[in-house]
N, C-alpha and C. Protein backbone atom coordinates (compact mmCIF):
# COMPACT_ATOMS: atom_id res chain seq x y z
N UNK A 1 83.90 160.48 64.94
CA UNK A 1 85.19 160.61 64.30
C UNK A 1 85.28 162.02 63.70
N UNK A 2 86.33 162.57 63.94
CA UNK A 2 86.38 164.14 63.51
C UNK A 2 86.87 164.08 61.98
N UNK A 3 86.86 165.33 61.10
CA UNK A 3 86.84 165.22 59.65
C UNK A 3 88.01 165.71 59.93
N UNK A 4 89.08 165.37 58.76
CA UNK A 4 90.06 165.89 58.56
C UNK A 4 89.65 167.61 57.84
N UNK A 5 90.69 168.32 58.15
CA UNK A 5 90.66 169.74 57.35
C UNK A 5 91.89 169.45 56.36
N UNK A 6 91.38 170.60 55.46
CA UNK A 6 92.15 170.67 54.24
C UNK A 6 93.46 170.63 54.15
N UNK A 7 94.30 170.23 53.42
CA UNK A 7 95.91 170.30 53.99
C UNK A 7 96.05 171.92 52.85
N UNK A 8 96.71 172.64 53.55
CA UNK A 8 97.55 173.79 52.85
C UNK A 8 97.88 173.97 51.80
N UNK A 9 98.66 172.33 50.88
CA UNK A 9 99.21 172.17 49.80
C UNK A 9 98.58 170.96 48.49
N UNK A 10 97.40 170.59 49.49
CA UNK A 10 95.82 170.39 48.33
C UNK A 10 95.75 171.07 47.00
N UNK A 11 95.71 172.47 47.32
CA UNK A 11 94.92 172.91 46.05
C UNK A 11 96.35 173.02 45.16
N UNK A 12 97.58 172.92 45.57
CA UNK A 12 99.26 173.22 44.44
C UNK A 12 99.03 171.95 43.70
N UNK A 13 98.99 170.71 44.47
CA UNK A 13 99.40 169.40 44.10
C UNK A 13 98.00 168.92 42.76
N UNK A 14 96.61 169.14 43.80
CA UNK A 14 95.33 169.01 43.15
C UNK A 14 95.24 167.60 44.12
N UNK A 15 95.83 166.86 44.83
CA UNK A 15 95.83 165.55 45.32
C UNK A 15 95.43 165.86 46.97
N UNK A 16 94.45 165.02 47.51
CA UNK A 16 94.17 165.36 48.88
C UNK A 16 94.63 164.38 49.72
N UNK A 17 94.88 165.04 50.98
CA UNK A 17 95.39 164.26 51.97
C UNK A 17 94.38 162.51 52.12
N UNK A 18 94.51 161.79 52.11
CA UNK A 18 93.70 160.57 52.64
C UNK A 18 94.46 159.79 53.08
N UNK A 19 94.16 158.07 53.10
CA UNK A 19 94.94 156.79 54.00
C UNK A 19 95.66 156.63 52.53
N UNK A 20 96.59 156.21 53.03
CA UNK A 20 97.24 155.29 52.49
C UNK A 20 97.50 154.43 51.38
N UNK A 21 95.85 154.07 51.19
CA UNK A 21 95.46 153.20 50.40
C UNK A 21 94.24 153.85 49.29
N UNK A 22 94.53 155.50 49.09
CA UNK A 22 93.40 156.04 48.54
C UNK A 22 94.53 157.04 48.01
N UNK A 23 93.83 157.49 46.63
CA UNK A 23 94.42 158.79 45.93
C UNK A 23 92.94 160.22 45.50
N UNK A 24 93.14 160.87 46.26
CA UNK A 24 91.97 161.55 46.01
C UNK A 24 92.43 163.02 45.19
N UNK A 25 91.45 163.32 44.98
CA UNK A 25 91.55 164.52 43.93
C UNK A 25 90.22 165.53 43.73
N UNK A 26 90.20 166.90 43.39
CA UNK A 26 88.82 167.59 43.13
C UNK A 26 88.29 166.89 42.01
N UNK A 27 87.07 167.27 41.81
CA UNK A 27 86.09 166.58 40.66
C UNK A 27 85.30 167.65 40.60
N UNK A 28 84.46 167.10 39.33
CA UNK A 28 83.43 168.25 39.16
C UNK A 28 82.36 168.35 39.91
N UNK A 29 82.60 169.69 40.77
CA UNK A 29 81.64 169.65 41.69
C UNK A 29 81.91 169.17 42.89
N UNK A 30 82.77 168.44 43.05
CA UNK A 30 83.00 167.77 44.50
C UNK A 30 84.41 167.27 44.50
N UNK A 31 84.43 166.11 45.21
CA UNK A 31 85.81 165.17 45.43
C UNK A 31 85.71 163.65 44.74
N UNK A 32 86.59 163.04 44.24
CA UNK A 32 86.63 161.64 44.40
C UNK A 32 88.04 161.16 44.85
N UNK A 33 88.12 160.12 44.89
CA UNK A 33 88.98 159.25 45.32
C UNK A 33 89.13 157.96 44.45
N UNK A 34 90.52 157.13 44.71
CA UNK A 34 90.33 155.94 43.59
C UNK A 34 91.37 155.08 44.65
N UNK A 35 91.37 153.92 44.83
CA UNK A 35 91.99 152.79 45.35
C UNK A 35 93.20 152.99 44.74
N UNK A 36 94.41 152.62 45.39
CA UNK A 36 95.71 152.68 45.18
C UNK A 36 96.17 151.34 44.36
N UNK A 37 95.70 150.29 45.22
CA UNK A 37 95.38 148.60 45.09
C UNK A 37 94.57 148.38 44.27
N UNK A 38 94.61 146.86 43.85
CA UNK A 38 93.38 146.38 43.41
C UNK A 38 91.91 145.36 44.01
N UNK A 39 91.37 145.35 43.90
CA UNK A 39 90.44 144.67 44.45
C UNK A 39 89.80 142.56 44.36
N UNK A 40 89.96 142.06 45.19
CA UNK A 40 89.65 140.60 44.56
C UNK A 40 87.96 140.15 43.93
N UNK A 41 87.92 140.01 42.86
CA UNK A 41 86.67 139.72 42.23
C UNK A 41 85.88 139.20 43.93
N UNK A 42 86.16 138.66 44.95
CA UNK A 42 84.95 138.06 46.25
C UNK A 42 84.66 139.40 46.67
N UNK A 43 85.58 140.95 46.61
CA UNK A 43 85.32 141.83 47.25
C UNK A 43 84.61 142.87 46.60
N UNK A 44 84.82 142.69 45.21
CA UNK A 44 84.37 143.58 44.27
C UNK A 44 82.16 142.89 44.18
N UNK A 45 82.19 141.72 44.41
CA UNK A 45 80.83 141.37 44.27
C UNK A 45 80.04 141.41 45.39
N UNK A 46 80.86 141.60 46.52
CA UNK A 46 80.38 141.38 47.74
C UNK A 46 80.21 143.31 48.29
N UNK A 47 80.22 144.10 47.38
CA UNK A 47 80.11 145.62 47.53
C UNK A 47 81.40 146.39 47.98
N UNK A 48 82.41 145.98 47.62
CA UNK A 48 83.74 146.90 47.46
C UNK A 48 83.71 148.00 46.43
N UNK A 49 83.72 149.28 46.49
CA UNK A 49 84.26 149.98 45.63
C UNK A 49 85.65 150.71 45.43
N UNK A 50 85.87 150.57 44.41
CA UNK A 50 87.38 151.04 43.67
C UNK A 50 87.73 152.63 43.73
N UNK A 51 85.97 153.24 43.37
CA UNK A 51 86.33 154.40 43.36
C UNK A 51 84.86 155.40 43.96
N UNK A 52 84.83 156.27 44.70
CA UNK A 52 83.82 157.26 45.43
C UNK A 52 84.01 158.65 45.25
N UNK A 53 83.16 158.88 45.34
CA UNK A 53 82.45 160.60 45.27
C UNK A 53 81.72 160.92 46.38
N UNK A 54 82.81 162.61 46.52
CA UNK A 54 81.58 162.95 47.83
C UNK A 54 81.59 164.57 47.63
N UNK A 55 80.62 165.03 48.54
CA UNK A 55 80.47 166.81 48.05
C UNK A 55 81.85 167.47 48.63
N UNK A 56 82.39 166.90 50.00
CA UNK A 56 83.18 167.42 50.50
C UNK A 56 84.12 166.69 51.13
N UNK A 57 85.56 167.20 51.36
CA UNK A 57 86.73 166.56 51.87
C UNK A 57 86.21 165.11 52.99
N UNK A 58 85.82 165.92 54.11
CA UNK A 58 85.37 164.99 55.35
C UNK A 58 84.69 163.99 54.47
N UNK A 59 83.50 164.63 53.99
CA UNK A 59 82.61 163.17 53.70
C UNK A 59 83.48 161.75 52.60
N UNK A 60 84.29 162.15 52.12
CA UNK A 60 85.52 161.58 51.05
C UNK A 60 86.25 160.70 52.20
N UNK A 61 87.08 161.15 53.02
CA UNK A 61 87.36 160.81 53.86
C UNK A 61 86.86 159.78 54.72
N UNK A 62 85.52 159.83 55.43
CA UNK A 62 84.72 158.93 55.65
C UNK A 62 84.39 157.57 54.80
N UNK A 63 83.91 158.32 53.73
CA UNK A 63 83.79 156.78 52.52
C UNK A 63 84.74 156.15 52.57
N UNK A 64 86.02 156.82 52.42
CA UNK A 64 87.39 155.90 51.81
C UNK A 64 87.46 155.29 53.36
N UNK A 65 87.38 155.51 54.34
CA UNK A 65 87.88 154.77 55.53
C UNK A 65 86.74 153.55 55.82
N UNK A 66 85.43 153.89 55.45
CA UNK A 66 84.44 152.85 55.26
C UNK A 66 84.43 151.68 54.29
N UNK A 67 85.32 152.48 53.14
CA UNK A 67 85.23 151.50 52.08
C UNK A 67 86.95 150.57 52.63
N UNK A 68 87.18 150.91 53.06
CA UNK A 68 88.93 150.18 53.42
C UNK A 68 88.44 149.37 55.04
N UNK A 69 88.00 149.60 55.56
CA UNK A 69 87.06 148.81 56.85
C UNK A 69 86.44 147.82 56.16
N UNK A 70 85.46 147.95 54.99
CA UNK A 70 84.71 146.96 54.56
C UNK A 70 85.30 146.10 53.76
N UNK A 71 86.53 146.39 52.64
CA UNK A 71 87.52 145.65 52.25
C UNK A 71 88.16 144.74 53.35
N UNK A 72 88.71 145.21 53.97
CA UNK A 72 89.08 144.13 55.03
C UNK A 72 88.65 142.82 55.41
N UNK A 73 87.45 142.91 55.82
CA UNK A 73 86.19 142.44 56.37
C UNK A 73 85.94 141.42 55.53
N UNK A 74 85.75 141.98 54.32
CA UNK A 74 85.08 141.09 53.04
C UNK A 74 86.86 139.95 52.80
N UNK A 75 87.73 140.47 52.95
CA UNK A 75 88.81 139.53 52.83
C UNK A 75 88.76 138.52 53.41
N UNK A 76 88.72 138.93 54.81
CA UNK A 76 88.81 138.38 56.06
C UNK A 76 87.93 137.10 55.65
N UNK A 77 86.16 137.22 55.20
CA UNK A 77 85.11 136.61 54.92
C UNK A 77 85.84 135.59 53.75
N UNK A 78 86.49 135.93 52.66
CA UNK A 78 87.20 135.31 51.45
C UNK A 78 88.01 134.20 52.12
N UNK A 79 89.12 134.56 52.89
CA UNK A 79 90.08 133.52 53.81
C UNK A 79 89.05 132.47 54.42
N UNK A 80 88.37 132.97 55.27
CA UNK A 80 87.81 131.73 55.91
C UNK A 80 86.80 130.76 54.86
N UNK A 81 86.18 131.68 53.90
CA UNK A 81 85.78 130.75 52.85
C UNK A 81 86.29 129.61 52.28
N UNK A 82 87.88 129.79 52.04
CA UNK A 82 88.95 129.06 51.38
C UNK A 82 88.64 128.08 52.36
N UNK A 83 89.17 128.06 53.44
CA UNK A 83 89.27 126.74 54.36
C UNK A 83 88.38 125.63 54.03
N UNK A 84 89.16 124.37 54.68
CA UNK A 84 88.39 123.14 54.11
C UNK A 84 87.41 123.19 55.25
């Protein structure tokens, strides 16, 4: 999977390009990111995180698309739990 490059208007806003479902920003020293949404206590125990750190854009990028893949997943796991 190729890394995204920097968008142009990153460093005006301070907010970086990501999905959808992520708000990212510089940090000290690096990048983080924070969930847009909230998380369901089955996803939050089952290793969802809300919020990540990485040294650089791409690697930010990566997490947040790993961590929104694994949210899914863990839902997905929650639904079929429910069933009788």
């Amino acid at each position: 999977m190729p890394k995204r490059s920097v968008s142009n208007n990153y460093g005006k806003t301070g907010q970086l390009p990501l999905m959808s479902d992520w708000e990212g920003e510089r940090s000290d020293g690096g990048f983080r990111a924070q969930r847009v949404s909230g998380l369901s206590e089955y996803q939050v125990l089952n290793g969802c995180l809300g919020e990540v750190r990485a040294q650089d854009e791409g690697e930010l990028w990566l997490l947040c698309d790993a961590q929104t893949r694994l949210s899914e997943r863990i839902a997905l796991a929650e639904s079929t739990r429910r069933r009788p």
